[in-house]
Protein backbone atom coordinates (compact mmCIF):
# COMPACT_ATOMS: atom_id res chain seq x y z
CA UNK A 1 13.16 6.76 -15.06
CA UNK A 2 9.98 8.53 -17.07
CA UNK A 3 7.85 5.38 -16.67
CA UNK A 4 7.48 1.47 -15.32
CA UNK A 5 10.12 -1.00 -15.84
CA UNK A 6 9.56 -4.22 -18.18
CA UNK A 7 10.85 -7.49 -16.22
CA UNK A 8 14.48 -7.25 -17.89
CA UNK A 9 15.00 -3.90 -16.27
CA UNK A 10 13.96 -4.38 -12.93
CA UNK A 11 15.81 -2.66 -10.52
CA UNK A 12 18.12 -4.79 -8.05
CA UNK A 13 17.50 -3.45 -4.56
CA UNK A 14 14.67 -1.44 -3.57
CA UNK A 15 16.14 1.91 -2.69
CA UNK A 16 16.77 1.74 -6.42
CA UNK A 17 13.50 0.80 -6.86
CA UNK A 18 12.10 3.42 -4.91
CA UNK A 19 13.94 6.37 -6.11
CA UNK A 20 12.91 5.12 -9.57
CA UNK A 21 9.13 4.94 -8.77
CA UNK A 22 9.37 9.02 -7.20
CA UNK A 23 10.37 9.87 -10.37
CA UNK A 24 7.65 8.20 -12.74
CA UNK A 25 5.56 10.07 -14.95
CA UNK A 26 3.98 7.23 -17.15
CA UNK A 27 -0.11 8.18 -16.36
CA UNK A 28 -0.77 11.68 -17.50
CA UNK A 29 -4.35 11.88 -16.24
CA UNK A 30 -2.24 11.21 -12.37
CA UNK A 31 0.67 12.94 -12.82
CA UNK A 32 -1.96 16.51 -13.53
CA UNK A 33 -4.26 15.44 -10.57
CA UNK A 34 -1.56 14.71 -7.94
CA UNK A 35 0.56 17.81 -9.56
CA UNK A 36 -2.82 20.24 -9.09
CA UNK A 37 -3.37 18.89 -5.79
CA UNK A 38 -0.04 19.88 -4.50
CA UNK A 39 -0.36 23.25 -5.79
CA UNK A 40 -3.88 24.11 -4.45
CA UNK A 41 -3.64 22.25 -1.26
CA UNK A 42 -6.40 21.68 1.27
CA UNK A 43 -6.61 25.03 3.29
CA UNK A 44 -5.59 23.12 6.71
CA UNK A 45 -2.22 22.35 4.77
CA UNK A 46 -1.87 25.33 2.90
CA UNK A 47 1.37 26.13 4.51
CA UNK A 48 2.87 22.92 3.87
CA UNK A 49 4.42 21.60 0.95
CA UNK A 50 2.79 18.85 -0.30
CA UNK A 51 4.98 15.55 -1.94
CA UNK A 52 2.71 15.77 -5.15
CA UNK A 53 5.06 12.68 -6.52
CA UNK A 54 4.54 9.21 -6.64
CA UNK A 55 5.18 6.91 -3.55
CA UNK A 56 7.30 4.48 -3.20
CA UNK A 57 6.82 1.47 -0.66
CA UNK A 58 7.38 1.85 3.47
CA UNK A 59 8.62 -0.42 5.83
CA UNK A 60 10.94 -3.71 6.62
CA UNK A 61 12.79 -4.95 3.32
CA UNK A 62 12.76 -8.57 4.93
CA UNK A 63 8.94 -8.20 5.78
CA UNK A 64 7.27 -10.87 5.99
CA UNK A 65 3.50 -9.63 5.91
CA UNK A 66 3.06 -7.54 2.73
CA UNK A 67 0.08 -5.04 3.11
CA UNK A 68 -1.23 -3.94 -0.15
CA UNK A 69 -3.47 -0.74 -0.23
CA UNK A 70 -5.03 0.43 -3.37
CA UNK A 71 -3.27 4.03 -4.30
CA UNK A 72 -2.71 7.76 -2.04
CA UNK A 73 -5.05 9.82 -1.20
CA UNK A 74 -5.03 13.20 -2.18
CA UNK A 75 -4.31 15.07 1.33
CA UNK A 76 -2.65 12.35 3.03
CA UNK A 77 0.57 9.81 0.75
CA UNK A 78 0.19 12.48 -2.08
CA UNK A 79 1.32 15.66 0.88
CA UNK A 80 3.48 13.69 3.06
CA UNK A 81 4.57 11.22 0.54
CA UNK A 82 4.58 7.76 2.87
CA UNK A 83 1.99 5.61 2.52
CA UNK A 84 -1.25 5.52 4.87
CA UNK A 85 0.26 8.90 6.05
CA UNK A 86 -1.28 12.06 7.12
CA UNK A 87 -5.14 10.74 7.02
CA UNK A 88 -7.70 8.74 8.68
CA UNK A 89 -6.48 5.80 7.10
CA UNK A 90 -3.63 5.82 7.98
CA UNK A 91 -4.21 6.63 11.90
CA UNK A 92 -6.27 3.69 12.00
CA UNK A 93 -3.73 1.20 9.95
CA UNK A 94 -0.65 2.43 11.94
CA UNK A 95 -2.44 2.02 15.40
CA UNK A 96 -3.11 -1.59 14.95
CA UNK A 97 0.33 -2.25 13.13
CA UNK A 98 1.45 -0.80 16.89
CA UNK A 99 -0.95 -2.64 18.98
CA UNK A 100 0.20 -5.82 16.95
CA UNK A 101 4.08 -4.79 17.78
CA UNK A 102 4.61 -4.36 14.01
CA UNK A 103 5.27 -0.65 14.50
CA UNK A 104 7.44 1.80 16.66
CA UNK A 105 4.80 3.76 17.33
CA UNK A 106 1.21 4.63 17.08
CA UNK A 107 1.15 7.27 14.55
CA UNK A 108 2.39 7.93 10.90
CA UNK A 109 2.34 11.98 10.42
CA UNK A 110 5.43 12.71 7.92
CA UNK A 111 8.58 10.99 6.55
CA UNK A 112 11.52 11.54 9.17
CA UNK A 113 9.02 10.92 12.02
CA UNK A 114 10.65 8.27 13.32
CA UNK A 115 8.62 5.52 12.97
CA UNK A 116 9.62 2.12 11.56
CA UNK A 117 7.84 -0.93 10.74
CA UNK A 118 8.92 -4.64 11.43
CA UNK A 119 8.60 -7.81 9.44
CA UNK A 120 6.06 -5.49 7.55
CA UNK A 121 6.34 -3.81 4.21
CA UNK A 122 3.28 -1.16 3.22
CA UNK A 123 2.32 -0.78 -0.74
CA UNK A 124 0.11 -0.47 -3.39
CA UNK A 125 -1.12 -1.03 -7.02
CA UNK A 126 -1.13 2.69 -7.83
CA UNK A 127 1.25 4.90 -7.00
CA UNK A 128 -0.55 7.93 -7.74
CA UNK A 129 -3.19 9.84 -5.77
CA UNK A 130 -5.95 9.08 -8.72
CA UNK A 131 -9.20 11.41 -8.86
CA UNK A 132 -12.15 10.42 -6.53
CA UNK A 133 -9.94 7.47 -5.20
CA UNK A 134 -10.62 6.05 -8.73
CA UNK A 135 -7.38 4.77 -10.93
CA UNK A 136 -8.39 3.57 -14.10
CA UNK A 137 -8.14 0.47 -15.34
CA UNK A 138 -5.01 1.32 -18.00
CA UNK A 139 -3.61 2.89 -14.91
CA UNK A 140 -3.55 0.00 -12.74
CA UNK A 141 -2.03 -2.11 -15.70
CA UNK A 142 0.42 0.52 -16.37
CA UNK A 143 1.79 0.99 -12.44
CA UNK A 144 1.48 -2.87 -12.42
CA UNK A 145 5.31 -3.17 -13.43
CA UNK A 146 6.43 -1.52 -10.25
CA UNK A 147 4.08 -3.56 -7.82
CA UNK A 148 5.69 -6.37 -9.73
CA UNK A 149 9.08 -5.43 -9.32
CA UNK A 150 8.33 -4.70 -5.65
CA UNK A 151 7.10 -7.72 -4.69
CA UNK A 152 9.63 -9.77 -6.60
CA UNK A 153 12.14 -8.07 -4.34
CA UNK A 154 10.70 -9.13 -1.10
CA UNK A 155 11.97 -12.35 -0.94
CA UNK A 156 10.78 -13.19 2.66
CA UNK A 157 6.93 -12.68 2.30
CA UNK A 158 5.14 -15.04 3.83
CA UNK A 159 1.85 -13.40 4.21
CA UNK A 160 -0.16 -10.04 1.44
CA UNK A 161 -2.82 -9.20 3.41
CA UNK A 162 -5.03 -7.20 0.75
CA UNK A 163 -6.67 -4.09 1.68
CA UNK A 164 -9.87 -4.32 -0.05
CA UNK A 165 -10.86 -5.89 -3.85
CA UNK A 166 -8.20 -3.55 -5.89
CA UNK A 167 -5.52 -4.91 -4.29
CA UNK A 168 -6.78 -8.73 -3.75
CA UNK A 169 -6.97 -9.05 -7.39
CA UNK A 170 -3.85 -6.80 -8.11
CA UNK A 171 -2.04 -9.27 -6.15
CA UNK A 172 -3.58 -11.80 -7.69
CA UNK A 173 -2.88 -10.78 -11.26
CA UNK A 174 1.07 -10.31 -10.75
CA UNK A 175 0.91 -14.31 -9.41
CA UNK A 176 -0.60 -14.60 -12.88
CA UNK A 177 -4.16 -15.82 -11.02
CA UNK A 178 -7.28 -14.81 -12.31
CA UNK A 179 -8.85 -12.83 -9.38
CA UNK A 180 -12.56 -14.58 -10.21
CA UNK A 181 -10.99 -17.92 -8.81
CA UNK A 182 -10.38 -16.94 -5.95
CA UNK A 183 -13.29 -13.95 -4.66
CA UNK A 184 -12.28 -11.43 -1.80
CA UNK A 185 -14.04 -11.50 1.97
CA UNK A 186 -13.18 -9.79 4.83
CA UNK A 187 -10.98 -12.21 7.22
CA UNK A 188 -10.36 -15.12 4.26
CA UNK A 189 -7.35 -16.24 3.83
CA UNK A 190 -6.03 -18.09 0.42
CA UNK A 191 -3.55 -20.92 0.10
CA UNK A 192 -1.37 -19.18 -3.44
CA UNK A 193 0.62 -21.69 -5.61
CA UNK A 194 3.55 -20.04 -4.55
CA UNK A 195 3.66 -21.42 -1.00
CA UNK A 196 2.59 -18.05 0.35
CA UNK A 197 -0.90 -16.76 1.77
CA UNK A 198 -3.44 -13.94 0.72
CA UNK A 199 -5.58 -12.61 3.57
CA UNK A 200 -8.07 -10.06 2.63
CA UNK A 201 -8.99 -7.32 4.82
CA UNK A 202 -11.71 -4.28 4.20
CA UNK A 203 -10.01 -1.50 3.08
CA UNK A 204 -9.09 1.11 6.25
CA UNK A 205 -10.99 3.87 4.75
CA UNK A 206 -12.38 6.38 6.76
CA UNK A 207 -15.80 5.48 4.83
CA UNK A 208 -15.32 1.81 6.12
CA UNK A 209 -14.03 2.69 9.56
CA UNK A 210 -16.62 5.31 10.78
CA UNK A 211 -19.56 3.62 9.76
CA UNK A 212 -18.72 0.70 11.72
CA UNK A 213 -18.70 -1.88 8.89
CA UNK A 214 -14.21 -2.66 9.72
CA UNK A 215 -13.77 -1.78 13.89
CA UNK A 216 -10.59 -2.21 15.73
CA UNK A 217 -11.18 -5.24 16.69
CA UNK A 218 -11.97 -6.98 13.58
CA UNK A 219 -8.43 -5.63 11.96
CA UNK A 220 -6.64 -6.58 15.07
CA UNK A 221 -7.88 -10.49 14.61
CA UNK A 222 -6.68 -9.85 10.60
CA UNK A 223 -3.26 -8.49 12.08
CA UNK A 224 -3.22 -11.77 14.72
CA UNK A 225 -4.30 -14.37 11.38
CA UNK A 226 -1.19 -12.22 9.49
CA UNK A 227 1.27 -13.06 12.31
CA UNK A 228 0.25 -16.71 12.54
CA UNK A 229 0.18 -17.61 8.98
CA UNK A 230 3.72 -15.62 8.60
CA UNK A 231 5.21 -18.13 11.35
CA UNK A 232 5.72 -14.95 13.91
CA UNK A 233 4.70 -15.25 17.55
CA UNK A 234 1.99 -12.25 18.40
């Protein structure tokens, strides 16, 4: 499939879903930035051979905390192609997923590592490693079709905890909400007409992580609000 689905053709099951995103080619402006990335490489990867595709979704298909992200980065989905994999990000997300007994294991370094996730399902808006960590906004309404699609096939989510603004209102948007009425803040979490929840989290950037402004600890007590508004014992 060349680009996003419209409602009527919305795949079944998500490995069809999946194998449709990895082969979408809808934004040109992405598909040349994550396509040069993955030929000039970072020079601690050059051996490697980078994804360079879009990403699908990672984790439990009867998850019932959905964690939205906002797109790949560059040297970490966009080479490895899993999400939150092969950069600071990721090291910190997947760490706390294991300290919260969400995930196998500690670390998230390449596909066919071994590591699974339970009752938790990892996505995003954008599918794309965008320049400067910066989709535009006729990208995010044009990749919106497979976030929709995704979601809509996770019929046991209890709980989107949104990883920063992007994906608050992203989320918020495919409920058909408008994002103003209901503003993002670390550690709120929002009642949704659908019976479900949306917690908001800072993003897990390195930016945010290193300069102190989301620690450890204040993702862990996100993680423990996840578990108890999903119904699952910590």
């Amino acid at each position: 499939m060349l680009a996003p689905p419209d409602v009527s053709g919305r795949p079944l099951d998500l490995a069809v879903l999946d194998r449709e995103v990895v082969e979408c080619v809808a934004c040109p402006r992405l598909v040349a930035w994550r396509e040069q990335v993955a030929e000039e490489k970072r020079a601690a990867f050059r051996h490697e051979t980078y994804w360079g595709r879009p990403i699908p979704g990672f984790g439990d298909p009867g998850a019932r905390i959905v964690i939205v992200g906002l797109a790949p980065s560059a040297h970490g989905g966009n080479r490895t192609g899993r999400m939150f994999t092969g950069d600071r990000s990721g090291d910190f997300l997947y760490a706390a997923l294991h300290r919260a007994g969400l995930a196998s294991q500690p670390s998230s370094v390449a596909r066919g590592d071994g590591l699974s996730l339970t009752d938790v399902r990892i996505t995003a808006p954008v599918r794309c490693a965008p320049p400067a960590n910066k989709p535009l906004p006729q990208e995010l309404a044009r990749c919106s079709a497979w976030f929709a699609s995704e979601l809509a096939l996770l019929p046991e989510r209890r709980v989107t905890l949104a990883l920063g603004r992007i994906g608050h209102d992203a989320f918020l948007r495919f409920l058909g909400v408008r994002p103003s009425s209901m503003g993002f803040a670390h550690g709120a979490a929002h009642a949704l007409p659908d019976g479900t929840w949306l917690l908001d989290s800072y993003h897990v950037s390195q930016q945010n992580t290193q300069t102190g402004r989301l620690t450890p600890a204040m993702f862990d007590e996100v993680l423990a609000r996840a578990l108890e508004l999903a119904g699952r014992a910590a």
